[in-house]
Structures are given as C-alpha cells and as structure tokens.
C-alpha atoms as a PDB file:
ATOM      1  CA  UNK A   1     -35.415 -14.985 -20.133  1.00  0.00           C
ATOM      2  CA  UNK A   2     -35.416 -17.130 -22.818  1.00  0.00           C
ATOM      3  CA  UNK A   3     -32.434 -16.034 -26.026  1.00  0.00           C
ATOM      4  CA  UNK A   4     -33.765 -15.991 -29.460  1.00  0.00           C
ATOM      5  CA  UNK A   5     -31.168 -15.969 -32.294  1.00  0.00           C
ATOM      6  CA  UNK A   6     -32.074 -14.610 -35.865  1.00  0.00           C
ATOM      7  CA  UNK A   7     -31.488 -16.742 -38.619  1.00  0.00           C
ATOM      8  CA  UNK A   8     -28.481 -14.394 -39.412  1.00  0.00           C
ATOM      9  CA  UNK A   9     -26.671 -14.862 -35.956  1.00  0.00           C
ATOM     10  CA  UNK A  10     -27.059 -18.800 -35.686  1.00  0.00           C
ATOM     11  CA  UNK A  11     -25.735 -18.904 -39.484  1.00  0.00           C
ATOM     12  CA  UNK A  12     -22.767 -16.535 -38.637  1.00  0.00           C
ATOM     13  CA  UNK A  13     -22.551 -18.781 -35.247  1.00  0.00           C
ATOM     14  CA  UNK A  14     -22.401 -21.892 -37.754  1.00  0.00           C
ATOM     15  CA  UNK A  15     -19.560 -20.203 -40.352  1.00  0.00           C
ATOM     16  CA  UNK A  16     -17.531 -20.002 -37.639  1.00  0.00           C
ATOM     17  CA  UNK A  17     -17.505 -22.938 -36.023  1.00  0.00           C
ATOM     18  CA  UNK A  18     -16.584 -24.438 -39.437  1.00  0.00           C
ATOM     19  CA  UNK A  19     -14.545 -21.915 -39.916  1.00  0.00           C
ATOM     20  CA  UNK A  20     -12.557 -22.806 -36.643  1.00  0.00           C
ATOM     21  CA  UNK A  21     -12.626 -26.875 -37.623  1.00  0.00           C
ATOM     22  CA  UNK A  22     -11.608 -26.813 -41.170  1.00  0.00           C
ATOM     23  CA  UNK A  23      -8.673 -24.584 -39.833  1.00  0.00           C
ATOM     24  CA  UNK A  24      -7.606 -27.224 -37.869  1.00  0.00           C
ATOM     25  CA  UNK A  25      -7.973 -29.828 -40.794  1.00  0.00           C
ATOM     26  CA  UNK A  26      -6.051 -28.033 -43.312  1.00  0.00           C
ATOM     27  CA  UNK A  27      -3.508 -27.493 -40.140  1.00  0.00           C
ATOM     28  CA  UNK A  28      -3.263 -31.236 -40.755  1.00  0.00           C
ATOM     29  CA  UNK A  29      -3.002 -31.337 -44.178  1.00  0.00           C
ATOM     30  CA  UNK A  30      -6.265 -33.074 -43.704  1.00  0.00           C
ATOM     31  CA  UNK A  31      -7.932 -30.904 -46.996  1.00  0.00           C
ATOM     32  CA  UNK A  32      -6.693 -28.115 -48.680  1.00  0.00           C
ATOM     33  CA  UNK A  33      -7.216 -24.488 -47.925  1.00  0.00           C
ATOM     34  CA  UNK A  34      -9.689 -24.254 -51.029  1.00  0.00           C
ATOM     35  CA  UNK A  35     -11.821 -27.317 -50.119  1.00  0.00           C
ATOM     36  CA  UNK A  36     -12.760 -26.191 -46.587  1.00  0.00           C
ATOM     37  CA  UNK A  37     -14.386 -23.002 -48.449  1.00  0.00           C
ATOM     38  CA  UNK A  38     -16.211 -24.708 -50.900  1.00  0.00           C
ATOM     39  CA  UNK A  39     -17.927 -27.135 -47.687  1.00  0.00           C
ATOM     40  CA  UNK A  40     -18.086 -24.298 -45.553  1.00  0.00           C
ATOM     41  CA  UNK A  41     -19.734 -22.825 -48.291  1.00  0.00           C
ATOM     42  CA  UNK A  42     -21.997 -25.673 -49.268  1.00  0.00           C
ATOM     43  CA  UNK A  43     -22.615 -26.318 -45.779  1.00  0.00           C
ATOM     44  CA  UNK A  44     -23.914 -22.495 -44.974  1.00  0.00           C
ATOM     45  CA  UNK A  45     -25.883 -22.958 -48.261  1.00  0.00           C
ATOM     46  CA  UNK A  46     -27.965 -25.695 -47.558  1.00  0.00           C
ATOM     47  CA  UNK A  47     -28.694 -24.567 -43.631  1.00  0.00           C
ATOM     48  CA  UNK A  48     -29.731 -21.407 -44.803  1.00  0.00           C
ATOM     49  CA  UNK A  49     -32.480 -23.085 -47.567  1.00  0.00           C
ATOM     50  CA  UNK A  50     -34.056 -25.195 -45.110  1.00  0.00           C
ATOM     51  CA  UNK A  51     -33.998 -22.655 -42.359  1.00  0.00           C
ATOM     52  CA  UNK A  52     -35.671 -20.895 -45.094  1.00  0.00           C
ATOM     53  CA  UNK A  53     -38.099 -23.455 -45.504  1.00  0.00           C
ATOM     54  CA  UNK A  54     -38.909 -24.901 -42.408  1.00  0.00           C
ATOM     55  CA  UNK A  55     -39.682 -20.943 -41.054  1.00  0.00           C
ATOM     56  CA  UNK A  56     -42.153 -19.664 -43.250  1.00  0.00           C
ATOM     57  CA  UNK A  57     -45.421 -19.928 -41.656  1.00  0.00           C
ATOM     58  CA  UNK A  58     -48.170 -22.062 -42.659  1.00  0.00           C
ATOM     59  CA  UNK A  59     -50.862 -20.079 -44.868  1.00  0.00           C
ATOM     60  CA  UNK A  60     -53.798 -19.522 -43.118  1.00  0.00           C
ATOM     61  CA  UNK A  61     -57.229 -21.132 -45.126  1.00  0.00           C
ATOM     62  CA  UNK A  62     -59.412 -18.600 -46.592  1.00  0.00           C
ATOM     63  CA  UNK A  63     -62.761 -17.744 -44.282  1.00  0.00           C
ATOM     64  CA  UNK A  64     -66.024 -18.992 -45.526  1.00  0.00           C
ATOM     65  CA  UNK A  65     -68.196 -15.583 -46.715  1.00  0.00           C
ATOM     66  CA  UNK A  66     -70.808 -15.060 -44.121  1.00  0.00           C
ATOM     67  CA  UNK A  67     -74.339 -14.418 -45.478  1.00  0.00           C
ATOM     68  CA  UNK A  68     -76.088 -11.350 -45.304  1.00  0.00           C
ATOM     69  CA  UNK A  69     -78.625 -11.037 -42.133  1.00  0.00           C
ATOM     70  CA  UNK A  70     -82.426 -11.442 -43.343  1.00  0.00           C
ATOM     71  CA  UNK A  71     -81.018 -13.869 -46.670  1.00  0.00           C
ATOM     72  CA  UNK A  72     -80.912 -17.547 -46.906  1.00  0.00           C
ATOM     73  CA  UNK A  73     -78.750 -19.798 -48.676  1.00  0.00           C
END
C-alpha cells in the first residue's frame, strides 16, 4: 500500500518541522522569536506556490473536428 499525502498534510508536516527547529534556534538565541515566524512563514509560502504549480495538470490539446460521413474536405 502505497501513502499519499494531500498537499495540506505534507504542508502541515513541513510547519512543524520548522516549527520544531526554529524552536531550538531561538532556544539559542540563534534568531528571535519573531524572525522564525516570518521564515516559517515565507518558507510555507513559497512550498505551497510551487506545489501549486508543479500539480496542476497539463491541459489537454483540443481534438481535431471529425468530418461528416458521405462529405469531403
């Protein structure tokens, strides 16, 4: 069985994780409190928009007309 995560869980997933390592960085007085929300932020942001992009299908091209039995073209 093969586990398929929605765009919502991996990107929940991913906040976490960040969540979870910029706690440890402002534990170190690495960045402030307010900086790991705006790269968390940023971060989630720019996932999401190429998630975004690179899952939308391809369109499909547009099917010649077929011509009417007994007619030429």
């Amino acid at each position: 069985m093969k586990l398929k995560l929605t765009e919502i869980q991996v990107l929940g997933i991913l906040r976490h994780v960040l969540t979870f390592g910029g706690g440890i960085l402002v534990a170190e007085g690495t960045i402030s409190s307010a900086l790991e929300t705006q790269i968390i932020g940023g971060i989630i942001t720019v996932v999401g928009a190429i998630w975004s992009i690179v899952s939308k299908p391809s369109p499909t091209p547009p099917t010649p007309p077929t011509p009417l039995s007994g007619t030429t073209v």
